[in-house]
PDB file of N, CA and C in Angstrom:
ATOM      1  N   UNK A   1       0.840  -1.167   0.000  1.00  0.00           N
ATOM      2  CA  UNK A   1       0.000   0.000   0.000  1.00  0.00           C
ATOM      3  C   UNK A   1       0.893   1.240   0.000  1.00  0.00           C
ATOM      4  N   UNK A   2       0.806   2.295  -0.868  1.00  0.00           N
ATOM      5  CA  UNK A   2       1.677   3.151  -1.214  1.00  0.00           C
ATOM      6  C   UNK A   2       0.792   3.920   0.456  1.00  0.00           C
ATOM      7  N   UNK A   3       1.679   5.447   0.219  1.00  0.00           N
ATOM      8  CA  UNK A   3       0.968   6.591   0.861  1.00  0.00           C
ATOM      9  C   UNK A   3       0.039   7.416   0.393  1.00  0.00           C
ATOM     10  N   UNK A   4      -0.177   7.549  -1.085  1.00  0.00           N
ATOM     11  CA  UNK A   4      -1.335   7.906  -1.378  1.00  0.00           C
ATOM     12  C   UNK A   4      -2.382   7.436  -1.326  1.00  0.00           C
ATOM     13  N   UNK A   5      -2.588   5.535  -1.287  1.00  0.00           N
ATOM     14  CA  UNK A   5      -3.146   5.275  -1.304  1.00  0.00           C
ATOM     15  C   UNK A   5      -3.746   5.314   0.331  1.00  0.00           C
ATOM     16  N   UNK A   6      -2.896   5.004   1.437  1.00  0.00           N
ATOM     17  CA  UNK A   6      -3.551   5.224   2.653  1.00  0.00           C
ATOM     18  C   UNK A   6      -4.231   6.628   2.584  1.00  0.00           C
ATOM     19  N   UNK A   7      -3.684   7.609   2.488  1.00  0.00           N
ATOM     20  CA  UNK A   7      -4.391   9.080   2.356  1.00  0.00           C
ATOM     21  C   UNK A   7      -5.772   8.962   1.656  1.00  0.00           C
ATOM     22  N   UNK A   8      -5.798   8.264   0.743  1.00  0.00           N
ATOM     23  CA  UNK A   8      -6.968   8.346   0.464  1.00  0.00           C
ATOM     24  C   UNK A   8      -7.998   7.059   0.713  1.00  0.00           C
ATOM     25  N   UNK A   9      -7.925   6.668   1.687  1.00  0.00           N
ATOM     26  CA  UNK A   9      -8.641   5.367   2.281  1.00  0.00           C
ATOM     27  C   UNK A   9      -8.835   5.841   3.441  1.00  0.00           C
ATOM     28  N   UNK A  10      -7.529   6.171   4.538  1.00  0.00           N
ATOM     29  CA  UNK A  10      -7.599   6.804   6.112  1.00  0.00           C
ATOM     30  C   UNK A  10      -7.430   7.909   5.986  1.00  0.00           C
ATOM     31  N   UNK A  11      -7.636   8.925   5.746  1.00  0.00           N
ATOM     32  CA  UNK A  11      -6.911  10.387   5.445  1.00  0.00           C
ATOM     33  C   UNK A  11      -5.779  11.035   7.103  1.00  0.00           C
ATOM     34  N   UNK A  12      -6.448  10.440   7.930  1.00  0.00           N
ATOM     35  CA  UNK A  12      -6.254  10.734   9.652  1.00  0.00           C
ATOM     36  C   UNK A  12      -4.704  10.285   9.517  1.00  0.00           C
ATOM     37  N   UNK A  13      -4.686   8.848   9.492  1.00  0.00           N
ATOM     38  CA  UNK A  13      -3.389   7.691   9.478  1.00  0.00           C
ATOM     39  C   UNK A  13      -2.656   7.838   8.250  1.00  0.00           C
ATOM     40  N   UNK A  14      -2.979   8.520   6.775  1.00  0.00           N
ATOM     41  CA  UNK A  14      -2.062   9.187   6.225  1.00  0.00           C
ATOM     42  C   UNK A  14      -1.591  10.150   6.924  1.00  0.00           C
ATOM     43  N   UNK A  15      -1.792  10.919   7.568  1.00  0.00           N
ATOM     44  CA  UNK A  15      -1.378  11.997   7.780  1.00  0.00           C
ATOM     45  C   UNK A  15      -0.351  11.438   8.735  1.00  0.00           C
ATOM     46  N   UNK A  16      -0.752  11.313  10.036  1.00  0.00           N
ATOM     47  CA  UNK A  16      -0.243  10.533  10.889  1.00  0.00           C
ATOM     48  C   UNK A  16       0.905   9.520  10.689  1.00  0.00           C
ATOM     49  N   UNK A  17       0.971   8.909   8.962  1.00  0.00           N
ATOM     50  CA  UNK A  17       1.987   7.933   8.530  1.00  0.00           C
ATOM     51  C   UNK A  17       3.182   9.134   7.942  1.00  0.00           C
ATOM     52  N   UNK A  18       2.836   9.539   7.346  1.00  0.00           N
ATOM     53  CA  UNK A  18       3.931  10.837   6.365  1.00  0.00           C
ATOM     54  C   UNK A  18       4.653  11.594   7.355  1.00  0.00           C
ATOM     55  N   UNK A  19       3.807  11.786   8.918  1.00  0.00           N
ATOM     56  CA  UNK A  19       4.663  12.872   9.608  1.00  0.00           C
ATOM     57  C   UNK A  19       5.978  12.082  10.518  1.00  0.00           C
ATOM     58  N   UNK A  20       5.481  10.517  10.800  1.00  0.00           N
ATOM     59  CA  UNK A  20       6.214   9.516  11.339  1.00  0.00           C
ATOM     60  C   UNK A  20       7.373   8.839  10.407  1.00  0.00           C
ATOM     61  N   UNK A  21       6.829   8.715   9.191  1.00  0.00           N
ATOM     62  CA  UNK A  21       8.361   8.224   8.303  1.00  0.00           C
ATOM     63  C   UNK A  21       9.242   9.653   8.085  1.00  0.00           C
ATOM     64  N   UNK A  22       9.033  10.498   8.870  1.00  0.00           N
ATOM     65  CA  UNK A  22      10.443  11.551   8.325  1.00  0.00           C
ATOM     66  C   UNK A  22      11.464  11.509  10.063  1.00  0.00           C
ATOM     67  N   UNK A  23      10.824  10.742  11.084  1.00  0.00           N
ATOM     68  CA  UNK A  23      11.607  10.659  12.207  1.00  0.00           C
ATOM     69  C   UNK A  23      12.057   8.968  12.177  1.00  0.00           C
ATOM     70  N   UNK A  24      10.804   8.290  11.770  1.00  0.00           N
ATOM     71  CA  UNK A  24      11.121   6.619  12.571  1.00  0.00           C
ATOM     72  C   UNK A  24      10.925   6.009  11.342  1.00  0.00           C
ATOM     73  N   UNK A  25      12.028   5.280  12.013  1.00  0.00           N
ATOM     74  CA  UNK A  25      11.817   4.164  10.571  1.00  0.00           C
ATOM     75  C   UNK A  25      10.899   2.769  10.575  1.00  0.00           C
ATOM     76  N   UNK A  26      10.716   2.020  11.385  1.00  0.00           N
ATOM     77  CA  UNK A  26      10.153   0.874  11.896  1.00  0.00           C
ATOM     78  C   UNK A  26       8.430   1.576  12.420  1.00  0.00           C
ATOM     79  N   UNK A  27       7.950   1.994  13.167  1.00  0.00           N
ATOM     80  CA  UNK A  27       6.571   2.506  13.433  1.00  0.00           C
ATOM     81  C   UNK A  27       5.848   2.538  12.743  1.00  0.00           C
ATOM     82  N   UNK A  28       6.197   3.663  11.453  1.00  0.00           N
ATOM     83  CA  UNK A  28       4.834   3.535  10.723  1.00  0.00           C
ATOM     84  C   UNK A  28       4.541   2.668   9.905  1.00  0.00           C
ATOM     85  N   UNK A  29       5.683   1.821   9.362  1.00  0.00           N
ATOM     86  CA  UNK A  29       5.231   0.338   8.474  1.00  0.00           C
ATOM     87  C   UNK A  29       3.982  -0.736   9.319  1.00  0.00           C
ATOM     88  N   UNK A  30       4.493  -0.314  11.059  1.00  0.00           N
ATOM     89  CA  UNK A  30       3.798  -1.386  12.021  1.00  0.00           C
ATOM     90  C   UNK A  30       2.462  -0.847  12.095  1.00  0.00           C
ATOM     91  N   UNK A  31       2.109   0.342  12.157  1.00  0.00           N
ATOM     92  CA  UNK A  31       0.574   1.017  12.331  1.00  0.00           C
ATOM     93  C   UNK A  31       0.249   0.726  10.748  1.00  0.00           C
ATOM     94  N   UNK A  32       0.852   0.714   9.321  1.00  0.00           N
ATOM     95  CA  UNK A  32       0.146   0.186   8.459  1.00  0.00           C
ATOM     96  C   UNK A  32      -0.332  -1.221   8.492  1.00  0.00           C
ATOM     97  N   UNK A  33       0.709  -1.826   9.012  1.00  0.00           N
ATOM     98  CA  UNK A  33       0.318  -3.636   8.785  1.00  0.00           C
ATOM     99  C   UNK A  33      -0.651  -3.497   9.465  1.00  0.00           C
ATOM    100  N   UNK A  34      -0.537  -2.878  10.983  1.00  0.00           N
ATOM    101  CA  UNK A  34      -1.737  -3.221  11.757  1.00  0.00           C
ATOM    102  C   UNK A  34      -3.468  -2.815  10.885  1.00  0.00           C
ATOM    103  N   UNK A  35      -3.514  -1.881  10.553  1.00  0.00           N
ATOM    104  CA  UNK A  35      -4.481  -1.386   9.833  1.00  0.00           C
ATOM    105  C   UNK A  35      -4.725  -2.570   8.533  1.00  0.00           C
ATOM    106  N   UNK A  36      -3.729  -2.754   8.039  1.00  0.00           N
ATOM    107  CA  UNK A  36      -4.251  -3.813   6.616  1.00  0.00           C
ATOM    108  C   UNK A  36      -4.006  -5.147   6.341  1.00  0.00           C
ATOM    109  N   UNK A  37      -3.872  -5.441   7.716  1.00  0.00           N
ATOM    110  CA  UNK A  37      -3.802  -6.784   7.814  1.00  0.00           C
ATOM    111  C   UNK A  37      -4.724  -7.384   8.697  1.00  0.00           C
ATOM    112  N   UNK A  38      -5.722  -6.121   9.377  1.00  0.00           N
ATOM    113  CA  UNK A  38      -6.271  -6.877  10.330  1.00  0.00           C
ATOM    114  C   UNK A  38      -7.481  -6.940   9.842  1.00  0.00           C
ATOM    115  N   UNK A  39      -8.362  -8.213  10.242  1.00  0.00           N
ATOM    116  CA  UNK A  39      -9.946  -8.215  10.079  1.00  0.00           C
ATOM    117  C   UNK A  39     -11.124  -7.985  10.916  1.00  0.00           C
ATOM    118  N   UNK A  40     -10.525  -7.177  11.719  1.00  0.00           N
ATOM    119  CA  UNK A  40     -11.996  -6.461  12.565  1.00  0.00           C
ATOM    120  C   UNK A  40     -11.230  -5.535  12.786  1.00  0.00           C
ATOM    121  N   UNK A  41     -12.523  -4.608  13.741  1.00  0.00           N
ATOM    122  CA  UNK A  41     -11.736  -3.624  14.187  1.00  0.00           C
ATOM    123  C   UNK A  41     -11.431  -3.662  15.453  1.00  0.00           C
ATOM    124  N   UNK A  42     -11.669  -4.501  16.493  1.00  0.00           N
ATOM    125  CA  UNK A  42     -10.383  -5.323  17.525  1.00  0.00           C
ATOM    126  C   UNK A  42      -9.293  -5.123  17.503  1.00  0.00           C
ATOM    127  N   UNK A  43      -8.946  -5.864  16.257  1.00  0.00           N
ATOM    128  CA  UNK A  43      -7.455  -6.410  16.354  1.00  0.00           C
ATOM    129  C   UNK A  43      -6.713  -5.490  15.105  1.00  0.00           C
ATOM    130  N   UNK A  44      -7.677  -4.017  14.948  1.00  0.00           N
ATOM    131  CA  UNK A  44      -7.162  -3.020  14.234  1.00  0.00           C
ATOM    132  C   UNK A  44      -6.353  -1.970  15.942  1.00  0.00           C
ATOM    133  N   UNK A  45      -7.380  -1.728  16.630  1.00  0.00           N
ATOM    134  CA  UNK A  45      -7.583  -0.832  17.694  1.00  0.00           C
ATOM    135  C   UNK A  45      -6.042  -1.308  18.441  1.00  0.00           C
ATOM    136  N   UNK A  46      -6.046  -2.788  18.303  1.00  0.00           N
ATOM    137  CA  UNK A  46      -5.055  -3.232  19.484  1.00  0.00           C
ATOM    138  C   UNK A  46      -3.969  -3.274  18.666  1.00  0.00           C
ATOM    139  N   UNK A  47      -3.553  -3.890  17.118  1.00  0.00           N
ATOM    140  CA  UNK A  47      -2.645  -3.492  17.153  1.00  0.00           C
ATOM    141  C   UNK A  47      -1.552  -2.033  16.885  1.00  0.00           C
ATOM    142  N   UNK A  48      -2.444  -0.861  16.512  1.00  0.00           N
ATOM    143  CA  UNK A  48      -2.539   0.535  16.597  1.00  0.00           C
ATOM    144  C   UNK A  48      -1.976   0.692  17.812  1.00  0.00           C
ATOM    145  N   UNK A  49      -3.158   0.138  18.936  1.00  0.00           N
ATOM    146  CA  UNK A  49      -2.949   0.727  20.069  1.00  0.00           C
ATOM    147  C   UNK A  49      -1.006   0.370  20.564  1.00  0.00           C
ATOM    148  N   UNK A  50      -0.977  -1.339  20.291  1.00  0.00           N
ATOM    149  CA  UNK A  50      -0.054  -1.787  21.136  1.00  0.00           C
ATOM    150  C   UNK A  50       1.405  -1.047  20.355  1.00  0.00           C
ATOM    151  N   UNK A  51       1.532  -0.529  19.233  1.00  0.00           N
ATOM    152  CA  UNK A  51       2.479  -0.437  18.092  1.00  0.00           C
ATOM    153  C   UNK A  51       2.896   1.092  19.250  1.00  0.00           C
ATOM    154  N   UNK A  52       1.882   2.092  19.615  1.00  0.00           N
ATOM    155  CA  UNK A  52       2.020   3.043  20.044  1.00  0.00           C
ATOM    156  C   UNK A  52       2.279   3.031  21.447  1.00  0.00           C
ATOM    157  N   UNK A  53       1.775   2.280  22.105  1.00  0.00           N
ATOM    158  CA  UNK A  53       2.579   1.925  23.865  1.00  0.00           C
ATOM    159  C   UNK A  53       3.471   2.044  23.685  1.00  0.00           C
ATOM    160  N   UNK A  54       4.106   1.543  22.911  1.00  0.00           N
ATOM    161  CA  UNK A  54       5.613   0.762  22.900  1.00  0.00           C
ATOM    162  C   UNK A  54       6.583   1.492  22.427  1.00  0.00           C
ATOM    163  N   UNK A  55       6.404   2.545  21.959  1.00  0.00           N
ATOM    164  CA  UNK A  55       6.656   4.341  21.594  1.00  0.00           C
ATOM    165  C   UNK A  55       6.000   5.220  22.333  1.00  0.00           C
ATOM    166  N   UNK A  56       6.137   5.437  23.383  1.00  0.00           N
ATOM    167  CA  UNK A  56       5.621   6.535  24.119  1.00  0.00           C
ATOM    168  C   UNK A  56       5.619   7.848  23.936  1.00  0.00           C
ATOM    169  N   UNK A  57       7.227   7.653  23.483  1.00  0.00           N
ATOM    170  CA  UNK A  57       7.568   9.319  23.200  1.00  0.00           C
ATOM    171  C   UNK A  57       6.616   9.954  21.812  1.00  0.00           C
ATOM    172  N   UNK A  58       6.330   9.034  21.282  1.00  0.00           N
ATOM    173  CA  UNK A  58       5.731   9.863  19.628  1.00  0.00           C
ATOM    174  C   UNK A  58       4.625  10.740  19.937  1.00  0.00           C
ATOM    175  N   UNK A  59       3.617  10.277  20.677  1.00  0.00           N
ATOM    176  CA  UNK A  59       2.631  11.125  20.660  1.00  0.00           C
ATOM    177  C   UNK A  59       2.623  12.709  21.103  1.00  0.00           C
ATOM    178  N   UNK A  60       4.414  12.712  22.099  1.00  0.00           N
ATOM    179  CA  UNK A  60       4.615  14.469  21.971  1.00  0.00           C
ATOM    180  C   UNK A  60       5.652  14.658  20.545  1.00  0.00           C
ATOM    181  N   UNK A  61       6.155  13.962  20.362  1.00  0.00           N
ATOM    182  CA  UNK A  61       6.471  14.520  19.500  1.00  0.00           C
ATOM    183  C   UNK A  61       5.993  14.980  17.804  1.00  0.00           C
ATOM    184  N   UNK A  62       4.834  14.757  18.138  1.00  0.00           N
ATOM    185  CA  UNK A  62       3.609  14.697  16.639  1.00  0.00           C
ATOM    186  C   UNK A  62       3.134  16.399  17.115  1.00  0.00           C
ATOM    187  N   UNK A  63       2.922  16.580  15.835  1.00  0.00           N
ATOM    188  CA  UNK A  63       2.050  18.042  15.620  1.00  0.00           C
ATOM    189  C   UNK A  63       0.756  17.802  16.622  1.00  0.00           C
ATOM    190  N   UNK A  64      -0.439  18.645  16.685  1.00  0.00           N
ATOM    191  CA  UNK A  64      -1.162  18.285  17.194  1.00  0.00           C
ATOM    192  C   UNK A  64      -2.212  17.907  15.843  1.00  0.00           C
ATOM    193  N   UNK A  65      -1.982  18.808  14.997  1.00  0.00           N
ATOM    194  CA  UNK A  65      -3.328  17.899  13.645  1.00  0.00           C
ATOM    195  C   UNK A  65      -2.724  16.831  13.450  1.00  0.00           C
ATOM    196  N   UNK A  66      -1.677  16.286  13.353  1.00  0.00           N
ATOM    197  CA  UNK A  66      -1.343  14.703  13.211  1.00  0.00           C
ATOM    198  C   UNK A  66      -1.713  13.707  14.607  1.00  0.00           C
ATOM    199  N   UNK A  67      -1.974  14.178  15.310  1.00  0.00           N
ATOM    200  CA  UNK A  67      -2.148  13.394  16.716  1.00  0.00           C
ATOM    201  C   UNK A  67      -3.639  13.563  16.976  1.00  0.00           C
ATOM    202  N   UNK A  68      -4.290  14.487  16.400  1.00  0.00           N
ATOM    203  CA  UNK A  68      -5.537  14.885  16.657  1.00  0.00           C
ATOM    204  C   UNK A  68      -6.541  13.562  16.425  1.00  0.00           C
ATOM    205  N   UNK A  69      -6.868  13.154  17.916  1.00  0.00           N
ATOM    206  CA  UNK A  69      -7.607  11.942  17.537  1.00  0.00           C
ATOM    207  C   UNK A  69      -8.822  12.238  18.000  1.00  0.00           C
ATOM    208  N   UNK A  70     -10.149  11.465  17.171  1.00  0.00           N
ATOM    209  CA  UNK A  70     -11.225  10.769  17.605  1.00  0.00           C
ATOM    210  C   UNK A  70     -11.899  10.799  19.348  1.00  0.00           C
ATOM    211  N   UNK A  71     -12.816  11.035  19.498  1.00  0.00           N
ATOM    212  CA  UNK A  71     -13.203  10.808  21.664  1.00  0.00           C
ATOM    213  C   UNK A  71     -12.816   8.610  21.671  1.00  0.00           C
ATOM    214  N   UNK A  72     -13.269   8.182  20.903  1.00  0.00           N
ATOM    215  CA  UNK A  72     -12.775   6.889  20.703  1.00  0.00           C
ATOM    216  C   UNK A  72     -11.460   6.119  20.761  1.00  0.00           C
ATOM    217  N   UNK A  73     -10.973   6.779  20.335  1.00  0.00           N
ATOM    218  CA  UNK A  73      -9.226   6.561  20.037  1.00  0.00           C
ATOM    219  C   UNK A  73      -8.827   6.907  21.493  1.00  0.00           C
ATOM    220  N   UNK A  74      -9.065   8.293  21.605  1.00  0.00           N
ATOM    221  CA  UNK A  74      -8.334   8.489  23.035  1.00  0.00           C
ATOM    222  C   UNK A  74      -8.827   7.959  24.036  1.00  0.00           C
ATOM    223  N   UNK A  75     -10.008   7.082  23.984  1.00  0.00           N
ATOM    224  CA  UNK A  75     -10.358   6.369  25.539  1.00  0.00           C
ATOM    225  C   UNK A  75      -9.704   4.960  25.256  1.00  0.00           C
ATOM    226  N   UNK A  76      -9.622   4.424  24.027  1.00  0.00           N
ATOM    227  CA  UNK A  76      -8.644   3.158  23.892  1.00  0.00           C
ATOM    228  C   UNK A  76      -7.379   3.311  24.103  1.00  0.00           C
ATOM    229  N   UNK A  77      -6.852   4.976  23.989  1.00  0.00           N
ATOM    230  CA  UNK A  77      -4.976   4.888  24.177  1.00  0.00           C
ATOM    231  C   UNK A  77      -5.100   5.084  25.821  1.00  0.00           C
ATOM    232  N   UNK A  78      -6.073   5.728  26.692  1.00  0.00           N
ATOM    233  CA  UNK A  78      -5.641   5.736  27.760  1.00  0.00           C
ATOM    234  C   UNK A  78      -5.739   4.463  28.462  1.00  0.00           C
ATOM    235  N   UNK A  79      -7.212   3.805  27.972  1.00  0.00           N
ATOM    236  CA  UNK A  79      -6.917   2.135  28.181  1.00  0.00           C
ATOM    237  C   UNK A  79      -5.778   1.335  28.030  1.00  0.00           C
ATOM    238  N   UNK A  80      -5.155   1.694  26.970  1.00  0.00           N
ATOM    239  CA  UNK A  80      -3.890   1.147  27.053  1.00  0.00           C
ATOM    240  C   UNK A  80      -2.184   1.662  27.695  1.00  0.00           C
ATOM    241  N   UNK A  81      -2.759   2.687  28.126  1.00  0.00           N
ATOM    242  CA  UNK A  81      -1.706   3.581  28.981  1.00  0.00           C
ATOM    243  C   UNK A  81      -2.061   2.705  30.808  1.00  0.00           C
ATOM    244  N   UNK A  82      -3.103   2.464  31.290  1.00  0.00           N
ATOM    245  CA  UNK A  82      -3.417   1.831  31.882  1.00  0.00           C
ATOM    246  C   UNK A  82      -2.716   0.742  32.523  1.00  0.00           C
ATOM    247  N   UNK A  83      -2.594  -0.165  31.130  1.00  0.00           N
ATOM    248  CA  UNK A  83      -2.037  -1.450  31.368  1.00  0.00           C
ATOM    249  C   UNK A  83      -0.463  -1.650  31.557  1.00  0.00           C
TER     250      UNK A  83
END
């Protein structure tokens, strides 16, 4: 899956992918697989979620329109800040 093509499927997680491949190299390939490899949205949420635990630091270091999430998203990342 190129980046245009995520942009124009997720527009959010394009964005979110383009601002992450100019710092990390490994992350945003893992938030794509997670997204297009998974078949629900379970085991979309978790592996999103778990790809981003495991990088803590990214979420300050993102713009805020690239981080700008969903009321959804952010009650699953603090769920997983939680654990």
């Amino acid at each position: 899956m190129t980046d245009e093509d995520l942009r124009a499927i997720w527009p959010e997680l394009g964005m979110l992918i383009g601002e992450l491949r100019s710092t990390h190299s490994e992350l945003p390939q893992r938030l794509v697989d997670s997204v297009q490899y998974a078949s629900t949205s379970g085991e979309i949420y978790s592996g999103v979620g778990n790809a981003l635990w495991q990088n803590k630091a990214v979420p300050k270091a993102l713009s805020s329109s690239a981080y700008g999430m969903s009321g959804p998203m952010r009650w699953i990342m603090r769920m997983w800040r939680r654990i």
